[in-house]
PDB file of N, CA and C in Angstrom:
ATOM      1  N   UNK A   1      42.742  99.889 132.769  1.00  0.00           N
ATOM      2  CA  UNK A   1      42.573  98.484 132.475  1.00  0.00           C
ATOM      3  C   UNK A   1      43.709  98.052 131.552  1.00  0.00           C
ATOM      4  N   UNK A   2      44.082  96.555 131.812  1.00  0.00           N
ATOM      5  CA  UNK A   2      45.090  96.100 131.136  1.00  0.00           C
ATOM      6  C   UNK A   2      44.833  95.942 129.799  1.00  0.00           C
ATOM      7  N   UNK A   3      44.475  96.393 129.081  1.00  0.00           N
ATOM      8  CA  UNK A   3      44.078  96.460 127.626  1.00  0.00           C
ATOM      9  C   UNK A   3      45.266  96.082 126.676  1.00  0.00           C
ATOM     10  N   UNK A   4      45.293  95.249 125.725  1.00  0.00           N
ATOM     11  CA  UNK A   4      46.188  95.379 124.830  1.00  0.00           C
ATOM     12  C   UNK A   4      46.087  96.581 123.765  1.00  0.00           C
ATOM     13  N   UNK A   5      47.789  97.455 123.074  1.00  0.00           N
ATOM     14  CA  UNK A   5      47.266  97.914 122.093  1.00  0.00           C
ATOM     15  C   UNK A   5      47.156  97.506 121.176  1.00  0.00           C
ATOM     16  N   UNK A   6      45.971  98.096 119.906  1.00  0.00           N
ATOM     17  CA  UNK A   6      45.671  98.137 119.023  1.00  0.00           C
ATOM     18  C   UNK A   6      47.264  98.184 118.076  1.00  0.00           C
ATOM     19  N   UNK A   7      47.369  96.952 116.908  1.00  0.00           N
ATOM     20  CA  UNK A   7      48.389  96.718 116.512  1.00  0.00           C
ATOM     21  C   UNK A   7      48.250  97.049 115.200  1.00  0.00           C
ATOM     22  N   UNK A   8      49.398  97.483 113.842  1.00  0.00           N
ATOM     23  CA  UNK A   8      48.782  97.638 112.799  1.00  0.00           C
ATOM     24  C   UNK A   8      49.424  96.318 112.266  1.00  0.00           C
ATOM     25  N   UNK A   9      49.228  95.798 110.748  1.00  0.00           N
ATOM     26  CA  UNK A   9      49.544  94.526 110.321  1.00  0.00           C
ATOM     27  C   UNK A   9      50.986  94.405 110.241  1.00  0.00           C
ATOM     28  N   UNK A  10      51.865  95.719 110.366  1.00  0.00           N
ATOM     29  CA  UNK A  10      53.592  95.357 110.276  1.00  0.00           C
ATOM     30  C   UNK A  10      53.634  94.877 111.943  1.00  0.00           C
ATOM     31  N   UNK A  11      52.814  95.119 113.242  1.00  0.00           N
ATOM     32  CA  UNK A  11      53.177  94.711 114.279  1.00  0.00           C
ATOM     33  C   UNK A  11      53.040  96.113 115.079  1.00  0.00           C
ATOM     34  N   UNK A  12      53.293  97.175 114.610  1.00  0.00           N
ATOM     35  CA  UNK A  12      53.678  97.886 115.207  1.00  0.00           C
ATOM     36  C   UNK A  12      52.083  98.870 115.512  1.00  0.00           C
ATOM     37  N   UNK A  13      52.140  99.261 117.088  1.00  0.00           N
ATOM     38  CA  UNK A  13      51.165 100.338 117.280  1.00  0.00           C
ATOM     39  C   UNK A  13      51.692 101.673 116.778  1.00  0.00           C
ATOM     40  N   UNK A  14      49.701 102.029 116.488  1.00  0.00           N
ATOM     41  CA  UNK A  14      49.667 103.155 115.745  1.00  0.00           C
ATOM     42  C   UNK A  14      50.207 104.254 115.496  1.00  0.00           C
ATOM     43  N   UNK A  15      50.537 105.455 115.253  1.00  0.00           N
ATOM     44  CA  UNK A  15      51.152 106.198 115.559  1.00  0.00           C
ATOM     45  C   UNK A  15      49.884 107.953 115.893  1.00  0.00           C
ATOM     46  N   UNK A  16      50.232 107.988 116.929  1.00  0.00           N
ATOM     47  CA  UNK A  16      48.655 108.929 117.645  1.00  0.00           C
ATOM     48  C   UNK A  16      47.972 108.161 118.546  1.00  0.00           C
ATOM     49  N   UNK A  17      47.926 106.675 118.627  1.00  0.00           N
ATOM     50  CA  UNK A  17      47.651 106.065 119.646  1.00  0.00           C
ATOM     51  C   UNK A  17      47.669 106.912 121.045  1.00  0.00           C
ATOM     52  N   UNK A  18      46.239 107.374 121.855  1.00  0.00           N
ATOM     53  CA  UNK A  18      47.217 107.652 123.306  1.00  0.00           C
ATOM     54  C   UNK A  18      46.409 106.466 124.337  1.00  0.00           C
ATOM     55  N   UNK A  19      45.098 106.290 123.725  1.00  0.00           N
ATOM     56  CA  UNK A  19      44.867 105.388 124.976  1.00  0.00           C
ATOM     57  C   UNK A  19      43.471 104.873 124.776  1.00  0.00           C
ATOM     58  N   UNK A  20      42.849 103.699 125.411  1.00  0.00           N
ATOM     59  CA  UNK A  20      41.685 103.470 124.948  1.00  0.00           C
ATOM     60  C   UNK A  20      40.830 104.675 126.416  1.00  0.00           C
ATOM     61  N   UNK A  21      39.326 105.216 125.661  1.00  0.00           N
ATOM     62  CA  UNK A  21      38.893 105.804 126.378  1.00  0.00           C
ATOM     63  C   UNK A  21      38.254 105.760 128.254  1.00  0.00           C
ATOM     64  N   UNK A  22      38.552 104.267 128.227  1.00  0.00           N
ATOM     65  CA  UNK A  22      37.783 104.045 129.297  1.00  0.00           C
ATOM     66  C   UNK A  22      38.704 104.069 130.472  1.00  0.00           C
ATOM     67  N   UNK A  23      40.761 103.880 130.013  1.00  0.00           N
ATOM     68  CA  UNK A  23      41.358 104.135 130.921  1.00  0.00           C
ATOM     69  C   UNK A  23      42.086 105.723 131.019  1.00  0.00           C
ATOM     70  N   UNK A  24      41.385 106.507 130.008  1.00  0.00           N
ATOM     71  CA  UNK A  24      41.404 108.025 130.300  1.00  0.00           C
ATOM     72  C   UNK A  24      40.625 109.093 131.751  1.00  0.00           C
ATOM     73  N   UNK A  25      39.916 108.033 131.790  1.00  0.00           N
ATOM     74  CA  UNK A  25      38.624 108.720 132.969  1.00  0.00           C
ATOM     75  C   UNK A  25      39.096 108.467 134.375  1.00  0.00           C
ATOM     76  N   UNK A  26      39.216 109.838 134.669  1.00  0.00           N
ATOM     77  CA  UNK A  26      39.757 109.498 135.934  1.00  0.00           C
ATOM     78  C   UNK A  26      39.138 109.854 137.007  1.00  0.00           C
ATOM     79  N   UNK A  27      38.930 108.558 137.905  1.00  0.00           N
ATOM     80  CA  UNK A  27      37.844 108.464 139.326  1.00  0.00           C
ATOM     81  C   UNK A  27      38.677 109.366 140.717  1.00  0.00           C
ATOM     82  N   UNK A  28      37.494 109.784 141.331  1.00  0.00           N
ATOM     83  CA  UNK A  28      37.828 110.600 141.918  1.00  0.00           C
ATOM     84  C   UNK A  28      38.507 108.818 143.301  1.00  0.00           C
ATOM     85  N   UNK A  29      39.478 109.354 144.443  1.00  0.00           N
ATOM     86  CA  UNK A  29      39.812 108.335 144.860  1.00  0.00           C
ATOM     87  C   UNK A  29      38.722 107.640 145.781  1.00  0.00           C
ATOM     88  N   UNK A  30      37.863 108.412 146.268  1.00  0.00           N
ATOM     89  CA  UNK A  30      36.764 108.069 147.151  1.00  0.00           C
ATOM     90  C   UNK A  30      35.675 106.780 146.216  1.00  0.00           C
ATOM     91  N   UNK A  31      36.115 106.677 145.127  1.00  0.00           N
ATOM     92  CA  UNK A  31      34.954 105.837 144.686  1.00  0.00           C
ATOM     93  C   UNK A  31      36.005 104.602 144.054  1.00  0.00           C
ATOM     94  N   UNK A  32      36.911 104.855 144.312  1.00  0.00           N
ATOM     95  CA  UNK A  32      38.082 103.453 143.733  1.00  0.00           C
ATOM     96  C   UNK A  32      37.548 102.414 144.628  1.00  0.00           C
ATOM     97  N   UNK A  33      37.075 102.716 146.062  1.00  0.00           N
ATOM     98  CA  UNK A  33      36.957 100.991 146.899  1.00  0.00           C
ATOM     99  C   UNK A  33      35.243 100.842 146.354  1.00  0.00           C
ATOM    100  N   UNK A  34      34.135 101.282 145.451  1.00  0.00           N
ATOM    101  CA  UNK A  34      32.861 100.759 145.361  1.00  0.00           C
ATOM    102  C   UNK A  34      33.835  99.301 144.257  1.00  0.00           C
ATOM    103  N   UNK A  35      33.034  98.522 144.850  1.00  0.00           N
ATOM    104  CA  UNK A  35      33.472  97.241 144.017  1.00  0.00           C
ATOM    105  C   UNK A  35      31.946  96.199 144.053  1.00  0.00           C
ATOM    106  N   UNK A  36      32.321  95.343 142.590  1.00  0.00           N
ATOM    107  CA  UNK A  36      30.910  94.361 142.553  1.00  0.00           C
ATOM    108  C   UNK A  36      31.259  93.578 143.604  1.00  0.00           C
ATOM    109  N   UNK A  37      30.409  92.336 143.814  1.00  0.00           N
ATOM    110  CA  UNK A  37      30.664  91.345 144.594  1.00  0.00           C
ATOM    111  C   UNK A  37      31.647  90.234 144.115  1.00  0.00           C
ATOM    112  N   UNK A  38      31.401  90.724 142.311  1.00  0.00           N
ATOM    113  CA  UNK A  38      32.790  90.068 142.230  1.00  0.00           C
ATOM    114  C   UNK A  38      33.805  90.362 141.918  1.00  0.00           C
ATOM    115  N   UNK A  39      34.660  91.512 142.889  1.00  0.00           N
ATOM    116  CA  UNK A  39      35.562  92.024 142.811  1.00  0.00           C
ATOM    117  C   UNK A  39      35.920  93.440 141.888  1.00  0.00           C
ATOM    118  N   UNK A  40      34.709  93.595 140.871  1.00  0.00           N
ATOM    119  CA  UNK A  40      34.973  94.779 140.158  1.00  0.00           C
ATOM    120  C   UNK A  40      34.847  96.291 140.365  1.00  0.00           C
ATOM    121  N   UNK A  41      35.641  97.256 139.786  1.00  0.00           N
ATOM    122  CA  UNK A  41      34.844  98.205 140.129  1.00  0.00           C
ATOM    123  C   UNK A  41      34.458  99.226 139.084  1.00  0.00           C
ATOM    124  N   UNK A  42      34.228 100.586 139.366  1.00  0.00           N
ATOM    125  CA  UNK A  42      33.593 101.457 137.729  1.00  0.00           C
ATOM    126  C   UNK A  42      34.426 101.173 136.876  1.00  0.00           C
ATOM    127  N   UNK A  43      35.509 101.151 137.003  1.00  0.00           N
ATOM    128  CA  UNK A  43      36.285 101.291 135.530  1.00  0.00           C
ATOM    129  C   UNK A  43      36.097  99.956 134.769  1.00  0.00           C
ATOM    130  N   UNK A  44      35.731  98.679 135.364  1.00  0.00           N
ATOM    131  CA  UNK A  44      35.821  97.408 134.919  1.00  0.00           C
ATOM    132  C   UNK A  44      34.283  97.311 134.659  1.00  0.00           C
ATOM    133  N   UNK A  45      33.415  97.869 135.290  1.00  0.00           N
ATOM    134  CA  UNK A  45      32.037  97.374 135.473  1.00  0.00           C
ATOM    135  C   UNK A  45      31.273  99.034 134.199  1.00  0.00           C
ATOM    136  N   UNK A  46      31.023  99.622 134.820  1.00  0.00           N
ATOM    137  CA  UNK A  46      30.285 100.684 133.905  1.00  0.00           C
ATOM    138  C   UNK A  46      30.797 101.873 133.291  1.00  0.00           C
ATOM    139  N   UNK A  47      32.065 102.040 133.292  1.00  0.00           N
ATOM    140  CA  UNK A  47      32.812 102.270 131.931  1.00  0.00           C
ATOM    141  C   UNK A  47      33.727 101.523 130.769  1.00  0.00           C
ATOM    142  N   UNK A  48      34.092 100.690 131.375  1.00  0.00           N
ATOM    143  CA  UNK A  48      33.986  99.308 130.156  1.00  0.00           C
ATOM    144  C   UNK A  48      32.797  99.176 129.383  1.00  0.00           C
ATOM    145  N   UNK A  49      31.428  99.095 130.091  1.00  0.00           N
ATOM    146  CA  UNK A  49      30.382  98.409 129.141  1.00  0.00           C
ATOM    147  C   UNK A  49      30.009 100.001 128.622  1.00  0.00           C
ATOM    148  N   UNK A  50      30.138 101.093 128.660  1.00  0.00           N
ATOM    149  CA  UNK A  50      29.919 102.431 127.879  1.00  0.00           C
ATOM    150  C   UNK A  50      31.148 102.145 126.476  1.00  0.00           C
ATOM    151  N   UNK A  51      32.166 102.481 127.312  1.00  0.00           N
ATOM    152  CA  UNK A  51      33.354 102.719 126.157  1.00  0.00           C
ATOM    153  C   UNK A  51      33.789 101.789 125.555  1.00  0.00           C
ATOM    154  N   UNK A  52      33.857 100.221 126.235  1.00  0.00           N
ATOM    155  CA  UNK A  52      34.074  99.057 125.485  1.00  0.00           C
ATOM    156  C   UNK A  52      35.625  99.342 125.158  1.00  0.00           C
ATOM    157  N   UNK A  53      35.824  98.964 123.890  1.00  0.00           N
ATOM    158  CA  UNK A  53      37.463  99.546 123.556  1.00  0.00           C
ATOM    159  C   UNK A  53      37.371 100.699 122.255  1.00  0.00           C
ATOM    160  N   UNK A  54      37.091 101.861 122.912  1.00  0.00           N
ATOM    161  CA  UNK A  54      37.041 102.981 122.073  1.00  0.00           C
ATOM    162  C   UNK A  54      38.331 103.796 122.098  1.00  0.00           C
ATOM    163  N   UNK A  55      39.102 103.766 120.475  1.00  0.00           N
ATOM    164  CA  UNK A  55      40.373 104.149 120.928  1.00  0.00           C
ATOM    165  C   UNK A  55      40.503 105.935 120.998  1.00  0.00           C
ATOM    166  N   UNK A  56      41.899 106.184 121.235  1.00  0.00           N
ATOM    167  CA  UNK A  56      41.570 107.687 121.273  1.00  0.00           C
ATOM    168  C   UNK A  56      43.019 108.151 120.883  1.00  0.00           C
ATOM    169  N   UNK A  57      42.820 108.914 119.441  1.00  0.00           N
ATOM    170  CA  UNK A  57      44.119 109.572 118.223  1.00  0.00           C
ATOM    171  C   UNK A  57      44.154 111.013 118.872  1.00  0.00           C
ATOM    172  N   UNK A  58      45.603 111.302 118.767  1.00  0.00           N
ATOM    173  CA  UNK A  58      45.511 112.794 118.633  1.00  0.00           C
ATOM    174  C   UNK A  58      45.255 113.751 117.642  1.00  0.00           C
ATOM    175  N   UNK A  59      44.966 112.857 116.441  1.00  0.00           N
ATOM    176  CA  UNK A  59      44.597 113.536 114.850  1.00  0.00           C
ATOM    177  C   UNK A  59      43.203 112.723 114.128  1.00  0.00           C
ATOM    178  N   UNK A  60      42.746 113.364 113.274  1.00  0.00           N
ATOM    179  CA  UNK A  60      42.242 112.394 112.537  1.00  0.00           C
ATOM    180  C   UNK A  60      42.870 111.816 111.549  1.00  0.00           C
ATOM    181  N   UNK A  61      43.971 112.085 110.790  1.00  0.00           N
ATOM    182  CA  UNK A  61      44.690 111.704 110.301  1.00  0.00           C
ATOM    183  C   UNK A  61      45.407 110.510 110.387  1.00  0.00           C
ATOM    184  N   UNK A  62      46.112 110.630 111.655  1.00  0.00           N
ATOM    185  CA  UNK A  62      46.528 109.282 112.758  1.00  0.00           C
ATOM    186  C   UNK A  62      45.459 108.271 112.684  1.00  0.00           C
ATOM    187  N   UNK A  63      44.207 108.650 113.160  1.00  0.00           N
ATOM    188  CA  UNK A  63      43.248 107.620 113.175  1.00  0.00           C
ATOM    189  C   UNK A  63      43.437 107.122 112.080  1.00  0.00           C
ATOM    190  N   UNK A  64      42.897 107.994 110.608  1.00  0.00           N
ATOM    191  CA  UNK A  64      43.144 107.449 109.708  1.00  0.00           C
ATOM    192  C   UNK A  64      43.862 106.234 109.125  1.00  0.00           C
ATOM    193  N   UNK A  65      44.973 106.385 109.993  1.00  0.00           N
ATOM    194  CA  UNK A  65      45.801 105.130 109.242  1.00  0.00           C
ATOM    195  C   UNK A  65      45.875 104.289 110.083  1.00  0.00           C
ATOM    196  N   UNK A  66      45.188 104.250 111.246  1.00  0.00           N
ATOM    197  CA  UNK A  66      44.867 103.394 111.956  1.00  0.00           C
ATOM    198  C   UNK A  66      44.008 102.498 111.834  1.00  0.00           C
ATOM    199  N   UNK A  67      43.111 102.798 110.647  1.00  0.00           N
ATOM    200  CA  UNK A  67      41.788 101.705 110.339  1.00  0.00           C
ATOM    201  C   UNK A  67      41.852  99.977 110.266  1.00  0.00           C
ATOM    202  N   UNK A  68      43.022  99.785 109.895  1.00  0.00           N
ATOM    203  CA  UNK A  68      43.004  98.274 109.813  1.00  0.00           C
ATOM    204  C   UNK A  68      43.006  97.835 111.541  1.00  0.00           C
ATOM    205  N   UNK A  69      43.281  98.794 112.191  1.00  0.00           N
ATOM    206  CA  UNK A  69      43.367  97.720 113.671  1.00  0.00           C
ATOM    207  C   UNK A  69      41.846  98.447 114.235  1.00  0.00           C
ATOM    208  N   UNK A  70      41.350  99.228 113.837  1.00  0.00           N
ATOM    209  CA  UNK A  70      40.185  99.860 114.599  1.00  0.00           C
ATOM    210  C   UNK A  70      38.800  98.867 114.159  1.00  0.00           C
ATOM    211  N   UNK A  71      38.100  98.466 115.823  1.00  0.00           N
ATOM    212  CA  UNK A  71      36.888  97.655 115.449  1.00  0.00           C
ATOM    213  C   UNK A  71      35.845  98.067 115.966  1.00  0.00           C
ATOM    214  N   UNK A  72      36.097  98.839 116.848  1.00  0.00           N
ATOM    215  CA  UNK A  72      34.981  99.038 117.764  1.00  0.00           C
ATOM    216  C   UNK A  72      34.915 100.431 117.759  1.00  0.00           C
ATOM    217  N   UNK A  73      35.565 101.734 117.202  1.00  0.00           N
ATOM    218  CA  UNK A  73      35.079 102.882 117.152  1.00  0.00           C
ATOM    219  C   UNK A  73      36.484 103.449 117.487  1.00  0.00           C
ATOM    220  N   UNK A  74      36.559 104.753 117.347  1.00  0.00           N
ATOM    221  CA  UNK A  74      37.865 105.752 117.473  1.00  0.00           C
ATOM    222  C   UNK A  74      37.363 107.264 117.445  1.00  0.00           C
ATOM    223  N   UNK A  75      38.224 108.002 118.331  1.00  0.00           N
ATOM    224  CA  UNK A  75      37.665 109.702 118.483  1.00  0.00           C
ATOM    225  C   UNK A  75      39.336 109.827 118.916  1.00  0.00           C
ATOM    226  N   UNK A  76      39.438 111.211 117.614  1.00  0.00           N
ATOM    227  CA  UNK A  76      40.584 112.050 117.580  1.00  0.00           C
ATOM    228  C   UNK A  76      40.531 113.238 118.632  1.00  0.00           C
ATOM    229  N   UNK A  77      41.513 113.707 118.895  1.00  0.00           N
ATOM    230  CA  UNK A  77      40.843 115.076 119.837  1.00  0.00           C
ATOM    231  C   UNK A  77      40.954 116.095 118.660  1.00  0.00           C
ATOM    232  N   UNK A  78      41.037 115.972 117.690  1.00  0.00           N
ATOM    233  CA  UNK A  78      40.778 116.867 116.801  1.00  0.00           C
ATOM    234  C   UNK A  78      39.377 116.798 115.933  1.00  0.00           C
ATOM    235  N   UNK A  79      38.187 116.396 116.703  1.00  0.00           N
ATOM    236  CA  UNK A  79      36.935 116.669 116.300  1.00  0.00           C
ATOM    237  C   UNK A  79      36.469 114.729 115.302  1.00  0.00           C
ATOM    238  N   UNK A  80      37.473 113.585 115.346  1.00  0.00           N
ATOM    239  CA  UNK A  80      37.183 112.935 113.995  1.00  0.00           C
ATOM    240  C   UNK A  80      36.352 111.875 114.831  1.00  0.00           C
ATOM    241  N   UNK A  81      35.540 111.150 114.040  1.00  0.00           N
ATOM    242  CA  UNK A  81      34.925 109.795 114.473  1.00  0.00           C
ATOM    243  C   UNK A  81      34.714 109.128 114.161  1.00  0.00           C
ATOM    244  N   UNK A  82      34.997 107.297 114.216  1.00  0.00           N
ATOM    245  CA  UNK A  82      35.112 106.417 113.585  1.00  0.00           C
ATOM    246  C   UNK A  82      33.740 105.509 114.291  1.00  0.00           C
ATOM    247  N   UNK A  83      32.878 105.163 113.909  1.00  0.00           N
ATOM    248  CA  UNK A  83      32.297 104.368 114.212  1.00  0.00           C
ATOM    249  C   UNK A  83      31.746 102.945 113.619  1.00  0.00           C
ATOM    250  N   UNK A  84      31.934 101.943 113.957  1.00  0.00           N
ATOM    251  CA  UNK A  84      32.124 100.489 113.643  1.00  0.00           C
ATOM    252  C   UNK A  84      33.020 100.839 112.167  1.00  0.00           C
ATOM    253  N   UNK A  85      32.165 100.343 110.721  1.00  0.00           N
ATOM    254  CA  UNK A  85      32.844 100.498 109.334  1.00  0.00           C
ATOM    255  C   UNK A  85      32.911 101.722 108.643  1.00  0.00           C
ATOM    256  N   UNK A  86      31.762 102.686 109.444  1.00  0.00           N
ATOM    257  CA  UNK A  86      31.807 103.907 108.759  1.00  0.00           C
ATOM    258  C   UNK A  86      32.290 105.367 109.137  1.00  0.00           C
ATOM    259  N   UNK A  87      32.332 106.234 109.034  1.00  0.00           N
ATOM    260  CA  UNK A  87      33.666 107.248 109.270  1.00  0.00           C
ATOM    261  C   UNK A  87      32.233 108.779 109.518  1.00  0.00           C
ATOM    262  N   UNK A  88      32.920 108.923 110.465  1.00  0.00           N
ATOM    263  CA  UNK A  88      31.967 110.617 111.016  1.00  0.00           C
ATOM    264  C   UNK A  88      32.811 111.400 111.305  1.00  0.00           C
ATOM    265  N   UNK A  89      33.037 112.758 110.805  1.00  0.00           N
ATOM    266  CA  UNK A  89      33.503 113.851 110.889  1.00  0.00           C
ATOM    267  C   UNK A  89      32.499 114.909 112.112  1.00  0.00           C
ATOM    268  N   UNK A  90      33.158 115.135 113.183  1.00  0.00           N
ATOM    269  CA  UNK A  90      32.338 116.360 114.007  1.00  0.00           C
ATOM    270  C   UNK A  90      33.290 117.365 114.336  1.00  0.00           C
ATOM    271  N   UNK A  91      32.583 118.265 114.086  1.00  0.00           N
ATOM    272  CA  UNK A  91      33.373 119.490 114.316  1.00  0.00           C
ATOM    273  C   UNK A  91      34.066 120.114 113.222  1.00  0.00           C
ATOM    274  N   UNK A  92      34.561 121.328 113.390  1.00  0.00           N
ATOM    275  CA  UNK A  92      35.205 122.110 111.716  1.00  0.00           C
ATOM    276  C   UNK A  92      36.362 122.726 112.848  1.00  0.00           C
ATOM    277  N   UNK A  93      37.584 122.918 111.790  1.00  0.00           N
ATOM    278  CA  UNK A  93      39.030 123.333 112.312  1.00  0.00           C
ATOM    279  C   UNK A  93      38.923 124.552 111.642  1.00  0.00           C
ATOM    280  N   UNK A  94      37.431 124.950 111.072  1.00  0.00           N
ATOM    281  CA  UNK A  94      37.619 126.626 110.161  1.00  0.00           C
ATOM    282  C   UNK A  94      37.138 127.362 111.611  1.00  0.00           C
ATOM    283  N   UNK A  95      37.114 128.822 111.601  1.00  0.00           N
ATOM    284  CA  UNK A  95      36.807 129.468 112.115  1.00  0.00           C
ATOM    285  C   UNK A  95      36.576 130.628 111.174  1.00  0.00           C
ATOM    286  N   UNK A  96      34.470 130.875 110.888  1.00  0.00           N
ATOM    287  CA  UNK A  96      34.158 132.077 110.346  1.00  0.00           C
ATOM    288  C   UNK A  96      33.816 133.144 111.218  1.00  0.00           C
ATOM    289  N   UNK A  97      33.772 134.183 110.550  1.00  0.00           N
ATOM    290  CA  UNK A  97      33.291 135.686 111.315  1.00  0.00           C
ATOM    291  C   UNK A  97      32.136 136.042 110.905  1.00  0.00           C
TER     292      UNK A  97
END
């Protein structure tokens, strides 16, 4: 989906930015022609209304300094999670024995 990116206040997108989640998912080609009647199809119709504009960092860190443009939620692939104003950590980068 044509999504704009997420901008920070100098103008410039984030840095870890890779993509909002809903145009990460990728349909197998057999289901690209199901379409609504009005013209839509999964990616516009029921992964839009799941993922909405959920962005996606390659750090949490990145996210981190991404907060002024983040509104609707953010997931690092390094375990981090941003949801609406408040901040969730999942997952640990330790490894015990």
């Amino acid at each position: 989906m044509a999504l704009p990116k997420p901008r920070l206040p100098n103008g410039e997108c984030p840095p870890g930015f890779l993509d909002y989640a809903v145009n990460m998912i990728h349909l197998d080609s057999k289901y690209l022609s199901f379409l609504t009647d009005s013209g839509y199809g999964l990616r516009e119709t029921l992964f839009y209304g799941l993922f909405s504009r959920l962005q996606i960092y390659k750090t949490r860190n990145e996210m981190l300094l991404a907060l002024p443009c983040i509104h609707d939620g953010a997931l690092s692939l390094d375990g981090g999670m941003i949801r609406g104003r408040g901040m969730f950590a999942l997952g640990s980068r330790s490894v015990s024995n």
